[in-house]
PDB file of N, CA and C in Angstrom:
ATOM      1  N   UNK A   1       6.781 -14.612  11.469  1.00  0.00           N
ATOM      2  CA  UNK A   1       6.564 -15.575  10.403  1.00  0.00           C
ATOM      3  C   UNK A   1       7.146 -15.029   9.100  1.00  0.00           C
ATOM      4  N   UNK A   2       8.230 -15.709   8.321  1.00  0.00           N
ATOM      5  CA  UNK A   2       8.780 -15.314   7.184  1.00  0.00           C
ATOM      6  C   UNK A   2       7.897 -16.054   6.133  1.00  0.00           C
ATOM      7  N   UNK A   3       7.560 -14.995   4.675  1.00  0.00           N
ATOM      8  CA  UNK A   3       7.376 -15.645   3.432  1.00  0.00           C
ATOM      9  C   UNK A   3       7.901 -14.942   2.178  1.00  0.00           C
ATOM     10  N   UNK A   4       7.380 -15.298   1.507  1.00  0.00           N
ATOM     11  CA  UNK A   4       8.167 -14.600   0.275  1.00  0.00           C
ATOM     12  C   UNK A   4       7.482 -13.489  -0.199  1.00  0.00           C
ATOM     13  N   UNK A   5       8.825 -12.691  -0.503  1.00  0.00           N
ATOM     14  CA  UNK A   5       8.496 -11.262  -1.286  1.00  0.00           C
ATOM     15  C   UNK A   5       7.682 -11.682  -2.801  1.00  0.00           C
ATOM     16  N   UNK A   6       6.363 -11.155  -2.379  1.00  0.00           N
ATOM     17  CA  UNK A   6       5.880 -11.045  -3.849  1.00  0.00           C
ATOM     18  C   UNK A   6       5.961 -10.975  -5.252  1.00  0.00           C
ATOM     19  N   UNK A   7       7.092  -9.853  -5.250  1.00  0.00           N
ATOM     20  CA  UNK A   7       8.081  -9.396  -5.916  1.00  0.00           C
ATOM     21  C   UNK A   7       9.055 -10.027  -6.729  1.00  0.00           C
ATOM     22  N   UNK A   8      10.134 -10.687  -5.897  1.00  0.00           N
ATOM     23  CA  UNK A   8      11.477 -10.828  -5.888  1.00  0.00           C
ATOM     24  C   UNK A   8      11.484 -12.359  -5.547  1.00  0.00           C
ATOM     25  N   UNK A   9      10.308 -12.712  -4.612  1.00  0.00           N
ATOM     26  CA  UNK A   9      10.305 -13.971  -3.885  1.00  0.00           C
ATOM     27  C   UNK A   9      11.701 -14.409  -3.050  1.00  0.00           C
ATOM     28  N   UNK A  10      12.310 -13.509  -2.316  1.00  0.00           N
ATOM     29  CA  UNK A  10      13.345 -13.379  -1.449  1.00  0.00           C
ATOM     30  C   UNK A  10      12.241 -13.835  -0.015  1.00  0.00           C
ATOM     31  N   UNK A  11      12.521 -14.349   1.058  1.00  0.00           N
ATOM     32  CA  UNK A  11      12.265 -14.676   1.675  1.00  0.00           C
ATOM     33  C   UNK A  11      12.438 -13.306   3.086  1.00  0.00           C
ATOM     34  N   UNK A  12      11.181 -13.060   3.420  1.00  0.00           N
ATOM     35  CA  UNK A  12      11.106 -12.064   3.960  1.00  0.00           C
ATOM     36  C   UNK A  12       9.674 -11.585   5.573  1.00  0.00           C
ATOM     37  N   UNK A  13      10.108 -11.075   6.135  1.00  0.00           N
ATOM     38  CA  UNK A  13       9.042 -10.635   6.961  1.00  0.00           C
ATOM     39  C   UNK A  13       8.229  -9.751   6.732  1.00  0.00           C
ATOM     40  N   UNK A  14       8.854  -8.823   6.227  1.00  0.00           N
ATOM     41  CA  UNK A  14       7.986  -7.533   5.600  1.00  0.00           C
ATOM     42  C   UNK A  14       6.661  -7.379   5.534  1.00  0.00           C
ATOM     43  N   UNK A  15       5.759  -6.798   5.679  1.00  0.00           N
ATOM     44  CA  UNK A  15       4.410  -6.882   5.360  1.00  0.00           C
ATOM     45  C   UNK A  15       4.089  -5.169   4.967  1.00  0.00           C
ATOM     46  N   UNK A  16       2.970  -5.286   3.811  1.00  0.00           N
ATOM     47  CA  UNK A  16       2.655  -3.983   3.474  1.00  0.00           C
ATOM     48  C   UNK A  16       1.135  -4.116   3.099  1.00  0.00           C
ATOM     49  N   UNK A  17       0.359  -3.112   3.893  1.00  0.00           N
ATOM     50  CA  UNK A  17      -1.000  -3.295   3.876  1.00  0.00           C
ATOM     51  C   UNK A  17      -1.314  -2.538   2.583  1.00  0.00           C
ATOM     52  N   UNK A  18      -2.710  -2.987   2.207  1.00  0.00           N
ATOM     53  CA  UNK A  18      -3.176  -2.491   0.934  1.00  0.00           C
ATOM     54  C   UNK A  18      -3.482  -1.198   0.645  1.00  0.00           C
ATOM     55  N   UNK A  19      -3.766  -0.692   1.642  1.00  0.00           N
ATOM     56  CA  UNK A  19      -3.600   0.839   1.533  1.00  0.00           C
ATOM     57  C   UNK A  19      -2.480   1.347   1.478  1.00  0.00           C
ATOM     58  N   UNK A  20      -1.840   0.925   1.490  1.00  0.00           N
ATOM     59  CA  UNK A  20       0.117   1.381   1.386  1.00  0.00           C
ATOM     60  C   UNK A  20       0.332   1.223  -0.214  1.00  0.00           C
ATOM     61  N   UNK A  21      -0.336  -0.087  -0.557  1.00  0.00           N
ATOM     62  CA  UNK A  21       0.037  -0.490  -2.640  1.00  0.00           C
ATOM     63  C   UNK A  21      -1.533   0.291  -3.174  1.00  0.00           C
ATOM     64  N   UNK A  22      -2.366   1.209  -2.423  1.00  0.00           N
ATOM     65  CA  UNK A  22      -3.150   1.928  -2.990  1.00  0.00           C
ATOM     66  C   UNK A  22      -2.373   3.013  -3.475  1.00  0.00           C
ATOM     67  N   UNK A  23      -1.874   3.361  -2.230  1.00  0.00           N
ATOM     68  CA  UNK A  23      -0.725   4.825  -2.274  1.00  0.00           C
ATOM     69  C   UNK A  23       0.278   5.286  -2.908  1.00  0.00           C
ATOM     70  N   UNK A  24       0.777   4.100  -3.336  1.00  0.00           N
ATOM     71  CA  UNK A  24       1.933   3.853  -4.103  1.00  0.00           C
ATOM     72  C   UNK A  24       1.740   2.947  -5.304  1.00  0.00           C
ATOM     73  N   UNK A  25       0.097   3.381  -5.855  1.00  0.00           N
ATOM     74  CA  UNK A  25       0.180   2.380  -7.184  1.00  0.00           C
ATOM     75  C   UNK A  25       0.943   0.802  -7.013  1.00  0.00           C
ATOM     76  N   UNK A  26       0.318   0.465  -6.759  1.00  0.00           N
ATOM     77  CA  UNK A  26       1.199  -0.978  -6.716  1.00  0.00           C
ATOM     78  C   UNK A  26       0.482  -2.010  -7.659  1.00  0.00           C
ATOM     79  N   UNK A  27      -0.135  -1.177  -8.720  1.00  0.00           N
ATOM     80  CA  UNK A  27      -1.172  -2.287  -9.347  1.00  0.00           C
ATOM     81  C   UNK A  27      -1.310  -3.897 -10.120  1.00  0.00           C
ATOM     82  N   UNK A  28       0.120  -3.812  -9.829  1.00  0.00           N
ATOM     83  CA  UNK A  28       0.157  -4.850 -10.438  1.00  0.00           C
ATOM     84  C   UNK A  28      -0.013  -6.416  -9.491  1.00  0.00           C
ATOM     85  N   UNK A  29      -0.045  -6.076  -8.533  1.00  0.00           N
ATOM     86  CA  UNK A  29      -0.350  -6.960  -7.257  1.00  0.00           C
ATOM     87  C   UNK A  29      -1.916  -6.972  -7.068  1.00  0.00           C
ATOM     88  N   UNK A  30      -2.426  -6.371  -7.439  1.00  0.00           N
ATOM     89  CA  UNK A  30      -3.602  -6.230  -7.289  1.00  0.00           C
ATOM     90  C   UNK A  30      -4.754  -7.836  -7.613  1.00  0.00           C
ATOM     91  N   UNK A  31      -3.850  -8.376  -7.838  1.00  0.00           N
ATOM     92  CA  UNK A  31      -4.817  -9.856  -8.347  1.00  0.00           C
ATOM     93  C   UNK A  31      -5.708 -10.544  -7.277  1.00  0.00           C
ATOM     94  N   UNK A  32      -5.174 -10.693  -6.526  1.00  0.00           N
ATOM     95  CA  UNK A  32      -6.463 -10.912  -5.218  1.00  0.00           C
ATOM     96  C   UNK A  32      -5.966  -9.947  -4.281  1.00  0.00           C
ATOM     97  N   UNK A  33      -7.577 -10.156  -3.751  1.00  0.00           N
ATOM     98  CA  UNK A  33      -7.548  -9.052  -2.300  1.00  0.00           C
ATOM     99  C   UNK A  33      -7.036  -9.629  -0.721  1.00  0.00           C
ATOM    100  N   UNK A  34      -6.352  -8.877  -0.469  1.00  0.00           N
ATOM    101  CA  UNK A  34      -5.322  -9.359   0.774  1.00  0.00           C
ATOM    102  C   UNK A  34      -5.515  -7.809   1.164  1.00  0.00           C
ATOM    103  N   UNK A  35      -5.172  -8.229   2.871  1.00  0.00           N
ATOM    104  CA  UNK A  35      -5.677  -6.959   4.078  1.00  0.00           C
ATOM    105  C   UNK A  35      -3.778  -6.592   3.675  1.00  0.00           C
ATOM    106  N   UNK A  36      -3.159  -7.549   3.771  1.00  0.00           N
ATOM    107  CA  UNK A  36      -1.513  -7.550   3.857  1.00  0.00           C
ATOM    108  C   UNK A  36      -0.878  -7.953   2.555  1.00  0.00           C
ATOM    109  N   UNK A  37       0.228  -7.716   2.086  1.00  0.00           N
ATOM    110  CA  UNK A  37       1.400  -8.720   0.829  1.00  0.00           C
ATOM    111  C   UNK A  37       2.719  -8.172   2.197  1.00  0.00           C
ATOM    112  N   UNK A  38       3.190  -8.918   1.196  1.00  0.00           N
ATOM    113  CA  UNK A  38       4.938  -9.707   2.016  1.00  0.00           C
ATOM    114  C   UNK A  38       5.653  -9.504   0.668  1.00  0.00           C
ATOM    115  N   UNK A  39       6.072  -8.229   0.898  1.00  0.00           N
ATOM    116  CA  UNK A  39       6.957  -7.262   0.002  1.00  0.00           C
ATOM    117  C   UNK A  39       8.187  -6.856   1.102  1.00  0.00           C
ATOM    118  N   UNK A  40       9.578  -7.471   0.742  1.00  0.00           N
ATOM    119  CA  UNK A  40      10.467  -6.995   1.041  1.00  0.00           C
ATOM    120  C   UNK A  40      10.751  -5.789   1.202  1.00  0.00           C
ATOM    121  N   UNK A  41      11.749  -5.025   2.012  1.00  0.00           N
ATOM    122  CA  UNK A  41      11.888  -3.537   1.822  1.00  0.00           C
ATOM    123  C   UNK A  41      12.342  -3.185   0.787  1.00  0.00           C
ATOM    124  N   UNK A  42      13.657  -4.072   0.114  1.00  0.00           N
ATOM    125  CA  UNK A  42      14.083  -3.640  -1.250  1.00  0.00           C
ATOM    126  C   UNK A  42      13.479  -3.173  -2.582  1.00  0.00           C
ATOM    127  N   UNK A  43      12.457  -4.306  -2.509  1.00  0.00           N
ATOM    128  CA  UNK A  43      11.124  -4.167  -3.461  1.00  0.00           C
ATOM    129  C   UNK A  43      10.313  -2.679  -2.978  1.00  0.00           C
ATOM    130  N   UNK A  44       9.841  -2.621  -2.325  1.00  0.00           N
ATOM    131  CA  UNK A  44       9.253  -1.397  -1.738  1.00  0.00           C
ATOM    132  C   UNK A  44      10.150  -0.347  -1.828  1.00  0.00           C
ATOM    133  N   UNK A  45      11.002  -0.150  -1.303  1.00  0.00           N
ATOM    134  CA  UNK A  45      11.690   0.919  -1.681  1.00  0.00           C
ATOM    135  C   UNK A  45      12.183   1.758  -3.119  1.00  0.00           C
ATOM    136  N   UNK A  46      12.388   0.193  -4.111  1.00  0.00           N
ATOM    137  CA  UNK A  46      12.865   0.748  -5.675  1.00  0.00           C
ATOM    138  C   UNK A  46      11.569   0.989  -6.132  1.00  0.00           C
ATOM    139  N   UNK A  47      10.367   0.493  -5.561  1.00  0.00           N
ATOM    140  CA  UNK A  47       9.107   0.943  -6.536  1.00  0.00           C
ATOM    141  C   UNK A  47       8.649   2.230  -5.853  1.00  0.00           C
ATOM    142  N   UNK A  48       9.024   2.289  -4.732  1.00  0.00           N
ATOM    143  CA  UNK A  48       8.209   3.867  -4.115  1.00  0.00           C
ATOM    144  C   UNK A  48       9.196   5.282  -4.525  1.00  0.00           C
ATOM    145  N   UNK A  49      10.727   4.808  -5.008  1.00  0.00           N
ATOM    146  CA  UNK A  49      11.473   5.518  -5.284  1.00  0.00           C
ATOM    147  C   UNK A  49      10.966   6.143  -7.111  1.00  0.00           C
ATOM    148  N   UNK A  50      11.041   4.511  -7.078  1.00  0.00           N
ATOM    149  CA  UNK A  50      10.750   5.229  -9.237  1.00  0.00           C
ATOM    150  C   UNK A  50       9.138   5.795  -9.103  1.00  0.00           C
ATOM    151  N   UNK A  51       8.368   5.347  -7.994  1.00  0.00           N
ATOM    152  CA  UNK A  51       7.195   6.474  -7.923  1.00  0.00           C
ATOM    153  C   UNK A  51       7.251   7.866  -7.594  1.00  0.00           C
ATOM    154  N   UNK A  52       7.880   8.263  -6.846  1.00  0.00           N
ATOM    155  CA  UNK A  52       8.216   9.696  -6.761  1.00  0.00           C
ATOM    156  C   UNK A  52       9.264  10.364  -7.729  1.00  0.00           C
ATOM    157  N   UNK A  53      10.413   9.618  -8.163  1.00  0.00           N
ATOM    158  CA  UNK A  53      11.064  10.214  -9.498  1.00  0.00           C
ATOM    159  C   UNK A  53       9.664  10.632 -10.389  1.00  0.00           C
ATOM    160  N   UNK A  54       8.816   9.754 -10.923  1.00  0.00           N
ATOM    161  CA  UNK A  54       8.542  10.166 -11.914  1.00  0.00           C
ATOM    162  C   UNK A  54       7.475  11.730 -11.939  1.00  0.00           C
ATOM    163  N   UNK A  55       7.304  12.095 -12.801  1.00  0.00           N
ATOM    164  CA  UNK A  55       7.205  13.798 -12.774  1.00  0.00           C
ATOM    165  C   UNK A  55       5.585  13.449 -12.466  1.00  0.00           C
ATOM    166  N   UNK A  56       5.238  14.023 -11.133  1.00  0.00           N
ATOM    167  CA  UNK A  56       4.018  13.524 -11.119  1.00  0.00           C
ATOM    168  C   UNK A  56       3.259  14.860 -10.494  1.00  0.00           C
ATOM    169  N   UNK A  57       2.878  15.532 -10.686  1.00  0.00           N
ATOM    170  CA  UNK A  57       2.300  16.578 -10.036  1.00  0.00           C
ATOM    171  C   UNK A  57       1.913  16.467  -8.952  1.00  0.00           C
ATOM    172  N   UNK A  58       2.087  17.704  -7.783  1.00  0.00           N
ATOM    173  CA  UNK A  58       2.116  18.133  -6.341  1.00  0.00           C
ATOM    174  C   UNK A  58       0.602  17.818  -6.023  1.00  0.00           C
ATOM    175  N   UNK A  59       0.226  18.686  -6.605  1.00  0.00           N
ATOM    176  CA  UNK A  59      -1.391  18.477  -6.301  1.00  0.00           C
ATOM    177  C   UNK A  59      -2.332  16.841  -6.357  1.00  0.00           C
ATOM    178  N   UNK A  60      -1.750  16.179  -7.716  1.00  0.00           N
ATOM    179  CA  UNK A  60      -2.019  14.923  -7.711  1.00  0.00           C
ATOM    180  C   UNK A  60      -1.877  13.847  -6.788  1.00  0.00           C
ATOM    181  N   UNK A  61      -1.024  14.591  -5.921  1.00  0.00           N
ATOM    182  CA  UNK A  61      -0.377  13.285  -4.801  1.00  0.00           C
ATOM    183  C   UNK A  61      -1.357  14.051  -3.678  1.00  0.00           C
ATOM    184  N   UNK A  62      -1.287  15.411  -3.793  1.00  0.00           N
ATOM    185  CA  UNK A  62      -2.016  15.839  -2.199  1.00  0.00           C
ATOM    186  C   UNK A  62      -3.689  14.993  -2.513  1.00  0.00           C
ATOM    187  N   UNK A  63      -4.409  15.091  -3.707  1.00  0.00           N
ATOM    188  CA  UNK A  63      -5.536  14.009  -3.956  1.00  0.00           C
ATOM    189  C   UNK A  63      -5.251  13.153  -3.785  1.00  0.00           C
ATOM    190  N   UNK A  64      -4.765  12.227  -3.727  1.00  0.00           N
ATOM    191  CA  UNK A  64      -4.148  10.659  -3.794  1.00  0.00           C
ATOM    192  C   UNK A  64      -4.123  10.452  -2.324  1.00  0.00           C
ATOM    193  N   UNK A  65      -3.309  11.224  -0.903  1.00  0.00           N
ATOM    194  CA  UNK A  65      -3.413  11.249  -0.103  1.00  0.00           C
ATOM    195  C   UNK A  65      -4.875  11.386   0.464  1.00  0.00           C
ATOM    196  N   UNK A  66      -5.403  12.652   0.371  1.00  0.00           N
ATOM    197  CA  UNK A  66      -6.552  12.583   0.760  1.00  0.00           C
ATOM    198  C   UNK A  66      -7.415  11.325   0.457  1.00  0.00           C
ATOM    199  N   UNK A  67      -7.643  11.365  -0.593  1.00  0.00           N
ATOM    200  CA  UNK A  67      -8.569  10.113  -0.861  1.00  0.00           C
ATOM    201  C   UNK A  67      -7.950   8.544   0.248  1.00  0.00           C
ATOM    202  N   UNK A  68      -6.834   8.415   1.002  1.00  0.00           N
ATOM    203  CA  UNK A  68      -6.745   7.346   1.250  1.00  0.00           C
ATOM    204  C   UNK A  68      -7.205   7.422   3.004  1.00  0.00           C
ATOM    205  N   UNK A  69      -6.784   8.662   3.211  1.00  0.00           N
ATOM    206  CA  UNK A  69      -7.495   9.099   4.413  1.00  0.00           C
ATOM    207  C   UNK A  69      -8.530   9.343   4.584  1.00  0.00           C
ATOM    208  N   UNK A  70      -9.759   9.456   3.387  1.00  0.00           N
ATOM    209  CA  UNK A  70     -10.701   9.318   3.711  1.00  0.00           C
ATOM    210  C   UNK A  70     -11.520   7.894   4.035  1.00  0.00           C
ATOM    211  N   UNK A  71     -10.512   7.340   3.122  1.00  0.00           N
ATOM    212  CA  UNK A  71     -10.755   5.960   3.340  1.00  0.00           C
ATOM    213  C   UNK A  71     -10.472   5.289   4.109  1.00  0.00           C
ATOM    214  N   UNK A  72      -9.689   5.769   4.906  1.00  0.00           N
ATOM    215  CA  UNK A  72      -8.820   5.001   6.342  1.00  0.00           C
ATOM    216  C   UNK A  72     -10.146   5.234   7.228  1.00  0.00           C
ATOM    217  N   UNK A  73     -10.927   6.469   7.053  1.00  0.00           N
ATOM    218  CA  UNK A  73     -11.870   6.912   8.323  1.00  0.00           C
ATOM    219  C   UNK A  73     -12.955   6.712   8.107  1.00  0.00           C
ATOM    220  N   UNK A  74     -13.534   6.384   6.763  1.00  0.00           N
ATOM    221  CA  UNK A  74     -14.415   5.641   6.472  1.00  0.00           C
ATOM    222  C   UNK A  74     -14.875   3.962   7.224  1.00  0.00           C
ATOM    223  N   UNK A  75     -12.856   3.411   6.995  1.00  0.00           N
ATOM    224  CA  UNK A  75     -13.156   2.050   7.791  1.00  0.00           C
ATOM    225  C   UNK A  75     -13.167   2.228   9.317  1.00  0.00           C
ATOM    226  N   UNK A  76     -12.818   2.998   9.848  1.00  0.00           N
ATOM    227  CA  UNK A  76     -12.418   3.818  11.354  1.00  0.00           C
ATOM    228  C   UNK A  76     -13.983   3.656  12.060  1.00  0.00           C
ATOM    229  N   UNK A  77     -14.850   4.387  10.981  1.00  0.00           N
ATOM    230  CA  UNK A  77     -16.331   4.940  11.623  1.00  0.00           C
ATOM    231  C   UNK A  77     -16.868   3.855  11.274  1.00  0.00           C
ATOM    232  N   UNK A  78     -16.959   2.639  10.153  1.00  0.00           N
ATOM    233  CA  UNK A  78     -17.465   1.202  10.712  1.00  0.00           C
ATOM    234  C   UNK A  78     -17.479   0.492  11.555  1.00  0.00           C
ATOM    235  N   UNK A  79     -15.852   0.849  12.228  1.00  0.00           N
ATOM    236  CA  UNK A  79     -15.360  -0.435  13.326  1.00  0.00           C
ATOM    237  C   UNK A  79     -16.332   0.505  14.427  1.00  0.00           C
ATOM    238  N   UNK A  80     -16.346   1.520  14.656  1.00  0.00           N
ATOM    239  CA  UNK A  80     -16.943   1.903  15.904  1.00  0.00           C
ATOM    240  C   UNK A  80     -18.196   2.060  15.540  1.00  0.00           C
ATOM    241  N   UNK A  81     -18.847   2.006  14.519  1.00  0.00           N
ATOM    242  CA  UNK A  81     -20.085   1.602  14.827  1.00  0.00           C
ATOM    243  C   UNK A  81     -20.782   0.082  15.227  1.00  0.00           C
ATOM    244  N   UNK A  82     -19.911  -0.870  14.842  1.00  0.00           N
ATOM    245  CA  UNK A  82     -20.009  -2.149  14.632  1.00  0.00           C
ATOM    246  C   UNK A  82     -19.893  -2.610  16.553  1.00  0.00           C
ATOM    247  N   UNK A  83     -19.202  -1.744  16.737  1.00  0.00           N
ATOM    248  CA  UNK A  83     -18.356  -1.412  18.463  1.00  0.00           C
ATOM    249  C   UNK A  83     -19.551  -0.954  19.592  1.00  0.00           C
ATOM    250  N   UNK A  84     -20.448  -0.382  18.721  1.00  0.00           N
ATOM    251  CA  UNK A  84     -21.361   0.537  19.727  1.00  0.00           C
ATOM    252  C   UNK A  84     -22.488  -0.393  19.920  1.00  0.00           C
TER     253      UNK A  84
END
């Protein structure tokens, strides 16, 4: 199913889950909550690029990571409890 890049509004398949525009600051999308957006690769790519250009400290990103993995396993240990 094609829709439009968020972005750019190029017509696209793409999909990028919200933990992906957690990861990569994507805040400006942030206006409603969606599991998914339909962000082209182009779009994704020039914003994840000027996110790592900018001078951002090593350590800041290894927090940034963690925190999203904790959060990935946070939702992980719901589904299987919800499961049991």
């Amino acid at each position: 199913m094609k829709t439009n890049c968020e972005l750019c509004e190029k017509e696209t398949k793409e999909k990028v889950s919200y933990l992906e525009l957690e990861t990569w600051e994507f805040d400006f999308l942030k206006k409603e909550k969606k599991d998914f957006y339909s962000i082209c690769f182009e779009c994704f790519d020039k914003h994840t690029n000027h996110f790592i250009d900018k001078e951002m400290d090593l350590e800041l990103r290894k927090k940034r990571a963690l925190s999203v993995n904790r959060e990935i396993e946070e939702e992980i240990e719901a589904i299987l409890e919800i499961q049991s």
